[in-house]
PDB file of N, CA and C in Angstrom:
ATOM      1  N   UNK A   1      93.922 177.047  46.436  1.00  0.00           N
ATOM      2  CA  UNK A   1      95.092 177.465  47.197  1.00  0.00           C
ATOM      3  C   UNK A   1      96.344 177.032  46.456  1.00  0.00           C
ATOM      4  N   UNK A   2      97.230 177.790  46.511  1.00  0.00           N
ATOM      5  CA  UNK A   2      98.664 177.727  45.803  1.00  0.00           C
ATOM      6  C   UNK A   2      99.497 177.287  46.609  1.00  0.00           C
ATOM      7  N   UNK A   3      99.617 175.743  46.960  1.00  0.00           N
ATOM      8  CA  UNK A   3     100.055 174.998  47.407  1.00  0.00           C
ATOM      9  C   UNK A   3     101.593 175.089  46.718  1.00  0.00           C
ATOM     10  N   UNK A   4     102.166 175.519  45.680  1.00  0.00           N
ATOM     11  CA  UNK A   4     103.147 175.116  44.906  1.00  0.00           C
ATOM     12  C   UNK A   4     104.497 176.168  46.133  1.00  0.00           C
ATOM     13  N   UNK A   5     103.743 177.275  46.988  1.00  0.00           N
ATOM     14  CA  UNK A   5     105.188 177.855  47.782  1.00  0.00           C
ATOM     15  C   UNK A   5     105.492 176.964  48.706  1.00  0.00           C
ATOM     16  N   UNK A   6     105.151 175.959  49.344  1.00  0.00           N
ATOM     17  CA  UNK A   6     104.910 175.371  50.483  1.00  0.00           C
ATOM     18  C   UNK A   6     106.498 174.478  50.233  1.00  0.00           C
ATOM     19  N   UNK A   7     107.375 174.972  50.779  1.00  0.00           N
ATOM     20  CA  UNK A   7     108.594 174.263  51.120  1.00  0.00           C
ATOM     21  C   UNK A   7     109.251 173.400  52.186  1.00  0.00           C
ATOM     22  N   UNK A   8     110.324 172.816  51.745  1.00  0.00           N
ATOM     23  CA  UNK A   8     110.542 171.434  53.181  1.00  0.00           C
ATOM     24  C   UNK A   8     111.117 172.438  54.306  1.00  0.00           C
ATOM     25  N   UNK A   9     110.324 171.921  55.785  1.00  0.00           N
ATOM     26  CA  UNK A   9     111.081 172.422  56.836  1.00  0.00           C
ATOM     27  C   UNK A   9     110.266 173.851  57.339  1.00  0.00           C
ATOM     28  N   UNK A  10     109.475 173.820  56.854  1.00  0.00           N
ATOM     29  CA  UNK A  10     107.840 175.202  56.791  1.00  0.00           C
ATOM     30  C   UNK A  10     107.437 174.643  58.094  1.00  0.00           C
ATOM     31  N   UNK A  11     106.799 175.902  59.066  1.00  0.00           N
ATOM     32  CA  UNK A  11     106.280 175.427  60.317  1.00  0.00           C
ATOM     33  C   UNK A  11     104.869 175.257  59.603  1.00  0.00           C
ATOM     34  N   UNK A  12     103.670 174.348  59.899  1.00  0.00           N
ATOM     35  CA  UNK A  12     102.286 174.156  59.893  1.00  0.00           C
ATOM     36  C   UNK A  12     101.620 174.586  61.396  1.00  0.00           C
ATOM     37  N   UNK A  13     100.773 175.663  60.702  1.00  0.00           N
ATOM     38  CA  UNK A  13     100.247 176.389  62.006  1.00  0.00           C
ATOM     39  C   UNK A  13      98.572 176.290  61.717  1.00  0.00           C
ATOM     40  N   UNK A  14      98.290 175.476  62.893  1.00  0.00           N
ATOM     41  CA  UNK A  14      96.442 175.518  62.683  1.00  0.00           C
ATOM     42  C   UNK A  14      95.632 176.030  62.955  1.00  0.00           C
ATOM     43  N   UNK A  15      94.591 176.249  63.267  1.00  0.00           N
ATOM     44  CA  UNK A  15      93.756 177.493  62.958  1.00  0.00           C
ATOM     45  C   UNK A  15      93.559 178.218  64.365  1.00  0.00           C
ATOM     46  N   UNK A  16      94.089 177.958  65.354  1.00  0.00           N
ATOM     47  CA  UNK A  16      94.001 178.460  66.868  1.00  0.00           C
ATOM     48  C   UNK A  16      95.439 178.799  66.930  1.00  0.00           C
ATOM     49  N   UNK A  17      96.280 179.472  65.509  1.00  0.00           N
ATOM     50  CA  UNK A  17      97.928 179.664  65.219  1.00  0.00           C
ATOM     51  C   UNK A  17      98.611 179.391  66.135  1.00  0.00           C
ATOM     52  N   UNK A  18      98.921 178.067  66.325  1.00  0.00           N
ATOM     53  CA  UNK A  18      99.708 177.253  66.975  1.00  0.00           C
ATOM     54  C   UNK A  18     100.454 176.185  66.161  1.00  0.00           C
ATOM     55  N   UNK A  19     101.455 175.875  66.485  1.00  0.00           N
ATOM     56  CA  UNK A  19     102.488 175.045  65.177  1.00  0.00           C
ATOM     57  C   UNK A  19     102.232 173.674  65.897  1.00  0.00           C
ATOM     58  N   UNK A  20     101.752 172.708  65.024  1.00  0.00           N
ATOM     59  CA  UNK A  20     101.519 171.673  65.544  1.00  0.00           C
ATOM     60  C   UNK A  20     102.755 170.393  64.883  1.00  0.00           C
ATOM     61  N   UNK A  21     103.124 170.573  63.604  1.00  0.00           N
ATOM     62  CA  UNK A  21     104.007 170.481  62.622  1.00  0.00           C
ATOM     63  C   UNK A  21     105.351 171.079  61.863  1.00  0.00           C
ATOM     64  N   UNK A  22     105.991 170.072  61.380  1.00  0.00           N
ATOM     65  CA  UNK A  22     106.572 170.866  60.335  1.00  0.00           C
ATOM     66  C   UNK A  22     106.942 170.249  59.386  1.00  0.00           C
ATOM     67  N   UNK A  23     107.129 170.896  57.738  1.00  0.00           N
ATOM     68  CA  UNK A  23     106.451 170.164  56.678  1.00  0.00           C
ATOM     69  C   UNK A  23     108.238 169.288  56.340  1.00  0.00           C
ATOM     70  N   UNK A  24     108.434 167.889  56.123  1.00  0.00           N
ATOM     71  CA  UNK A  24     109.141 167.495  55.776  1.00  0.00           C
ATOM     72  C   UNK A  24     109.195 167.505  54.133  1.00  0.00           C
ATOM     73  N   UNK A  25     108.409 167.249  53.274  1.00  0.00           N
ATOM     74  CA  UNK A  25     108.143 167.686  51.703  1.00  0.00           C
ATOM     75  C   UNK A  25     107.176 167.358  51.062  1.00  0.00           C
ATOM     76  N   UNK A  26     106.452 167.869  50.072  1.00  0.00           N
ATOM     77  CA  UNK A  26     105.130 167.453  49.107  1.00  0.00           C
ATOM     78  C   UNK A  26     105.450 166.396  48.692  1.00  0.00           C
ATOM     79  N   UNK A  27     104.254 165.184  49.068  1.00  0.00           N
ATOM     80  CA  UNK A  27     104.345 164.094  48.775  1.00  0.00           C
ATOM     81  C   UNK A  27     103.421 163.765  47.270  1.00  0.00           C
ATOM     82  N   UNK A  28     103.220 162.886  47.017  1.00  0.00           N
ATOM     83  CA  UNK A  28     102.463 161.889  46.637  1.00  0.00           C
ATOM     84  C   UNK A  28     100.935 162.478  46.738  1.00  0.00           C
ATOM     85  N   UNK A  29     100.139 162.415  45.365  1.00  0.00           N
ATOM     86  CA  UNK A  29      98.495 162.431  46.044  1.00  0.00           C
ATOM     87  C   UNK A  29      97.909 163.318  46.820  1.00  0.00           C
ATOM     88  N   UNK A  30      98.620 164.476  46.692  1.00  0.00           N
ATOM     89  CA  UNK A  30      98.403 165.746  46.349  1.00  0.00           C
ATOM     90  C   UNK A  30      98.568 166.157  48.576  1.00  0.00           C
ATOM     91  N   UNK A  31      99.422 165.391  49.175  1.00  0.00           N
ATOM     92  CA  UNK A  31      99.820 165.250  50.347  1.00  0.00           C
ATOM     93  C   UNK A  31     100.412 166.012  50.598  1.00  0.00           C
ATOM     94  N   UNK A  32     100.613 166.253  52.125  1.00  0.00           N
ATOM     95  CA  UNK A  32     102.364 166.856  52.720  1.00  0.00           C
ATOM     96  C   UNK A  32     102.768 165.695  53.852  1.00  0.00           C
ATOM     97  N   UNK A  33     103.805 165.778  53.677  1.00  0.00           N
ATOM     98  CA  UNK A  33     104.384 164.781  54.482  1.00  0.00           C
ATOM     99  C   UNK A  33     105.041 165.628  55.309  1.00  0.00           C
ATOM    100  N   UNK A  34     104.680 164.978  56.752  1.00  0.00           N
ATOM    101  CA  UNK A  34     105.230 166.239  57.710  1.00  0.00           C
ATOM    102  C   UNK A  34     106.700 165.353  58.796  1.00  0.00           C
ATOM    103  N   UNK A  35     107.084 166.098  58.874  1.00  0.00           N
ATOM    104  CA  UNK A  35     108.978 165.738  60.387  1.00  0.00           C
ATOM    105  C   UNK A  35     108.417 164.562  61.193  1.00  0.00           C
ATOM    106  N   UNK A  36     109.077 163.662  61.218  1.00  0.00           N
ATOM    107  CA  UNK A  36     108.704 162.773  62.355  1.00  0.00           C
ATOM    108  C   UNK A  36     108.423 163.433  64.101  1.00  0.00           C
ATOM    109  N   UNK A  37     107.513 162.765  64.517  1.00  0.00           N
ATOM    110  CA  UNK A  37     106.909 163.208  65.811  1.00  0.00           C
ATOM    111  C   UNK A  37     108.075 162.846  66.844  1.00  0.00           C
ATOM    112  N   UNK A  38     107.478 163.263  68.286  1.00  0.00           N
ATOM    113  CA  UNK A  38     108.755 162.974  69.238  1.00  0.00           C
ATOM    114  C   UNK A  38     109.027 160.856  69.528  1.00  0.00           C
ATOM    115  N   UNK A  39     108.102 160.469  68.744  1.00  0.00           N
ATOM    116  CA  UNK A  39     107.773 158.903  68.529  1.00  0.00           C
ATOM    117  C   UNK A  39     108.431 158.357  67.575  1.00  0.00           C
ATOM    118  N   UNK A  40     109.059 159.103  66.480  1.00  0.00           N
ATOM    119  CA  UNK A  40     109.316 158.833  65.384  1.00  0.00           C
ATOM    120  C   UNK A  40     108.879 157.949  64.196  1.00  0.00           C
ATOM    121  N   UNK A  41     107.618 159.005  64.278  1.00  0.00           N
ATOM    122  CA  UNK A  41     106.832 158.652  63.144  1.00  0.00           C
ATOM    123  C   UNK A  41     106.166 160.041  62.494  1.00  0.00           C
ATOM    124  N   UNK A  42     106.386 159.457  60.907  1.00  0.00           N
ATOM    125  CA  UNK A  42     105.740 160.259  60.166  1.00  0.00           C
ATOM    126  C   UNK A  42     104.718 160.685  59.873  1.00  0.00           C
ATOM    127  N   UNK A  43     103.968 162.129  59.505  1.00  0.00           N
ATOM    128  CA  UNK A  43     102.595 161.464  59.524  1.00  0.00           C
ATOM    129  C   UNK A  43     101.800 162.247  58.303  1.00  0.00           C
ATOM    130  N   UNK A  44     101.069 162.400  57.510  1.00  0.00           N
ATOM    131  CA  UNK A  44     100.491 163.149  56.399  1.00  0.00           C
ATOM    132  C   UNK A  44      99.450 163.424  56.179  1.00  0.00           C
ATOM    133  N   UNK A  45      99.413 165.367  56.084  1.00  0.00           N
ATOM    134  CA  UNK A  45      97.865 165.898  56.023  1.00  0.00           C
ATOM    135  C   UNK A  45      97.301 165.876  54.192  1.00  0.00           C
ATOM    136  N   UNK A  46      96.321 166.227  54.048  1.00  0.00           N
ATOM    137  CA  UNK A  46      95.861 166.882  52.461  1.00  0.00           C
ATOM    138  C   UNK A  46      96.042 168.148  52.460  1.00  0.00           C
ATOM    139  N   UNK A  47      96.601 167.811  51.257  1.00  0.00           N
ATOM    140  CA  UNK A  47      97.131 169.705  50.914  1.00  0.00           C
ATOM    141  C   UNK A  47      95.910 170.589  50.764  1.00  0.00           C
ATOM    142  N   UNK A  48      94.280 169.940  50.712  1.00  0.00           N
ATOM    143  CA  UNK A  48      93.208 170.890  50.879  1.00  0.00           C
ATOM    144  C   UNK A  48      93.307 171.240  52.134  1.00  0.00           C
ATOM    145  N   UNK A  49      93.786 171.414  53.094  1.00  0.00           N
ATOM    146  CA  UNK A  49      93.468 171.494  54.386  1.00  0.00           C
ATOM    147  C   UNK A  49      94.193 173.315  54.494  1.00  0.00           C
ATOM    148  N   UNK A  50      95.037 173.005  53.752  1.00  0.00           N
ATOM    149  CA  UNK A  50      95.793 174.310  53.367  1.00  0.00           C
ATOM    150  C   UNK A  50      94.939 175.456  53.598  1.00  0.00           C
ATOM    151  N   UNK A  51      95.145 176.917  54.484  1.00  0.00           N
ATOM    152  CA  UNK A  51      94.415 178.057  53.662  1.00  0.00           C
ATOM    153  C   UNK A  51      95.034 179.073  53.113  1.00  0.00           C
ATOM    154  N   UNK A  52      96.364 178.946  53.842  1.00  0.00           N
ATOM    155  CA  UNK A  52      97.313 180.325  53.359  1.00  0.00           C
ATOM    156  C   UNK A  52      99.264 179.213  53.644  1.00  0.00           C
ATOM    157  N   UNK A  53      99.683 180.249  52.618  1.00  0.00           N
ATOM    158  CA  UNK A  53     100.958 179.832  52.452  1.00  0.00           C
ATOM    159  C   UNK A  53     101.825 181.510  52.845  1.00  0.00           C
ATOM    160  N   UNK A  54     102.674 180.829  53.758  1.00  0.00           N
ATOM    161  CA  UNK A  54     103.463 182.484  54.056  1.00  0.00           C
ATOM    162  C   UNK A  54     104.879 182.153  54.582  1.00  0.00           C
ATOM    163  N   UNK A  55     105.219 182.452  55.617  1.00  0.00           N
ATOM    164  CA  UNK A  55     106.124 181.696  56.280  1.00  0.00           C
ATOM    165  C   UNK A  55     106.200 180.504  57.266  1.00  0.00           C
ATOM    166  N   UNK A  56     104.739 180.226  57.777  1.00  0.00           N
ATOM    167  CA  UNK A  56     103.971 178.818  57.838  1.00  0.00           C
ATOM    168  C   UNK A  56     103.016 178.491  56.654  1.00  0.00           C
ATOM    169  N   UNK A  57     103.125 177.151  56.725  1.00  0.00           N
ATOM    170  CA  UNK A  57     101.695 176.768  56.083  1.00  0.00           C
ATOM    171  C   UNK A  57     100.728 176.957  56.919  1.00  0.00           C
ATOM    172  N   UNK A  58      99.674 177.588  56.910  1.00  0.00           N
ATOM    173  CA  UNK A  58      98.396 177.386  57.813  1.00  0.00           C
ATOM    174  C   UNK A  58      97.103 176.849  57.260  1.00  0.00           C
ATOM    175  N   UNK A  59      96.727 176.036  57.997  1.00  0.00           N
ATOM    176  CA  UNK A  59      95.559 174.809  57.829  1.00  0.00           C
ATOM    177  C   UNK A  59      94.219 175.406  58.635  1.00  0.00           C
ATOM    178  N   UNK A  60      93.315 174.485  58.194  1.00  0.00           N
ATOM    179  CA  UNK A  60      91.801 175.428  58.331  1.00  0.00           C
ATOM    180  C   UNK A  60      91.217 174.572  59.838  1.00  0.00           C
ATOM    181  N   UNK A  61      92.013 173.831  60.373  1.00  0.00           N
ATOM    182  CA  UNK A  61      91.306 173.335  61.077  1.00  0.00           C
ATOM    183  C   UNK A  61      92.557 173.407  63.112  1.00  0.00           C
ATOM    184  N   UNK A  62      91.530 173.124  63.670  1.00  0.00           N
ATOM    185  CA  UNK A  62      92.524 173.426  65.040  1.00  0.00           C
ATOM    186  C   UNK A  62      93.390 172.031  65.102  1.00  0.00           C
ATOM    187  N   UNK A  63      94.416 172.631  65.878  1.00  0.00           N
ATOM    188  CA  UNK A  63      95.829 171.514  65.892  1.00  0.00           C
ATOM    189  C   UNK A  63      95.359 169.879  66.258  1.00  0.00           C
ATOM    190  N   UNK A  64      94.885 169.850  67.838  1.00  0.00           N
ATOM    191  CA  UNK A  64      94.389 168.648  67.998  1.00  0.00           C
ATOM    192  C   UNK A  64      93.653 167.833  67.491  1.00  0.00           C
ATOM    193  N   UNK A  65      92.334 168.395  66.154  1.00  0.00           N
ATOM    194  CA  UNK A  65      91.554 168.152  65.635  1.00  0.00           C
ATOM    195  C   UNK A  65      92.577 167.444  64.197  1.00  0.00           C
ATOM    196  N   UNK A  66      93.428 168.518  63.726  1.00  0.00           N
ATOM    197  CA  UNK A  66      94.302 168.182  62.650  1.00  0.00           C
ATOM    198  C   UNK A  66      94.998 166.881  62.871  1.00  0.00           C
ATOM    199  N   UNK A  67      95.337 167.021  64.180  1.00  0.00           N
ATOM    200  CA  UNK A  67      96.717 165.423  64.585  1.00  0.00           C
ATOM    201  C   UNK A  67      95.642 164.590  65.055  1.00  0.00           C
ATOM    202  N   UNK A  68      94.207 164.344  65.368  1.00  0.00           N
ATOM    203  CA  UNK A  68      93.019 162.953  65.026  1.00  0.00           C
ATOM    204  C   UNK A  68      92.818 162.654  63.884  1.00  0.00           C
ATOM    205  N   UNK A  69      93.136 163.709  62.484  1.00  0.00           N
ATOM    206  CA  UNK A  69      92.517 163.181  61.354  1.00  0.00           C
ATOM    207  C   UNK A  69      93.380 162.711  60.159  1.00  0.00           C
ATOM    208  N   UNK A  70      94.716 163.887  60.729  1.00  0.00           N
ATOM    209  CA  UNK A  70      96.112 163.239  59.598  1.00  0.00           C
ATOM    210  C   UNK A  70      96.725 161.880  60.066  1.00  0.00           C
ATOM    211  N   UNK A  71      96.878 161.133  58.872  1.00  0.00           N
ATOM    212  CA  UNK A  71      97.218 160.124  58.570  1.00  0.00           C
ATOM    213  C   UNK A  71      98.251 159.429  58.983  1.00  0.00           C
ATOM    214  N   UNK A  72      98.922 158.256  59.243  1.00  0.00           N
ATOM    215  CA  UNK A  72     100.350 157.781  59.682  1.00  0.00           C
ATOM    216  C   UNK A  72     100.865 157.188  58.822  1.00  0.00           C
ATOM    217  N   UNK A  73      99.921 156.609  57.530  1.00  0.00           N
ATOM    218  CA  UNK A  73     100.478 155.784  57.125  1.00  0.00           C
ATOM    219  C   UNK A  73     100.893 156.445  55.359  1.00  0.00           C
ATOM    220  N   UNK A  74     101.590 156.269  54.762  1.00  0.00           N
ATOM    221  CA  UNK A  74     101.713 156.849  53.446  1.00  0.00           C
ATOM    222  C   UNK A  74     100.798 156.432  52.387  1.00  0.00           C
ATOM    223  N   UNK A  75     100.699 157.576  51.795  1.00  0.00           N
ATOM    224  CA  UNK A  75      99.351 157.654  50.583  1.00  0.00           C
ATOM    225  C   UNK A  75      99.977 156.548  49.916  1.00  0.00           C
ATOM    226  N   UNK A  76      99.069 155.834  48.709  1.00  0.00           N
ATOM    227  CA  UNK A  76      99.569 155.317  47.690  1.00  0.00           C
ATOM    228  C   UNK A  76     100.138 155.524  46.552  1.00  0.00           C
ATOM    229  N   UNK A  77     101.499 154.916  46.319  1.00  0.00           N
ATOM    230  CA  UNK A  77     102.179 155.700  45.379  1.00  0.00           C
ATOM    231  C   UNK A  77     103.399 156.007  45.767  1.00  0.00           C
ATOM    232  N   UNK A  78     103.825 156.520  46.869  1.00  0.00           N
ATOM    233  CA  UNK A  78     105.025 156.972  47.480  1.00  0.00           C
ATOM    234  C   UNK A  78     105.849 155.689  47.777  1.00  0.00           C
TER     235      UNK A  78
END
């Protein structure tokens, strides 16, 4: 997947196309770092999760499933 269109401020829509996200910028470790939540916190998926790049990013997996498995804390490196 051609992760390289995926720009800051992109809605992330998961696989039941619902926006669960939105992409704050390509991180680190091949990441996205996504907008702080209504908690204000950041949080970061793998850019494999990716399946299509358009005017969302859309991810292969359903929203709730996506926000149990993405991350809070920053990759290493950043």
């Amino acid at each position: 997947m051609d992760t390289t269109k995926i720009k800051d401020h992109m809605p992330v829509v998961c696989s039941d196309n619902g926006q669960f996200a939105v992409v704050d910028h390509l991180d680190v470790g091949n990441t996205i770092k996504l907008t702080k939540d209504d908690q204000g916190q950041h949080h970061w998926i793998p850019q494999e999760w990716v399946t299509k790049v358009e005017e969302h990013v859309h991810v292969d997996r359903p929203g709730d499933q996506a926000m149990r498995e993405w991350s809070s804390t920053p990759p290493s490196g950043s």
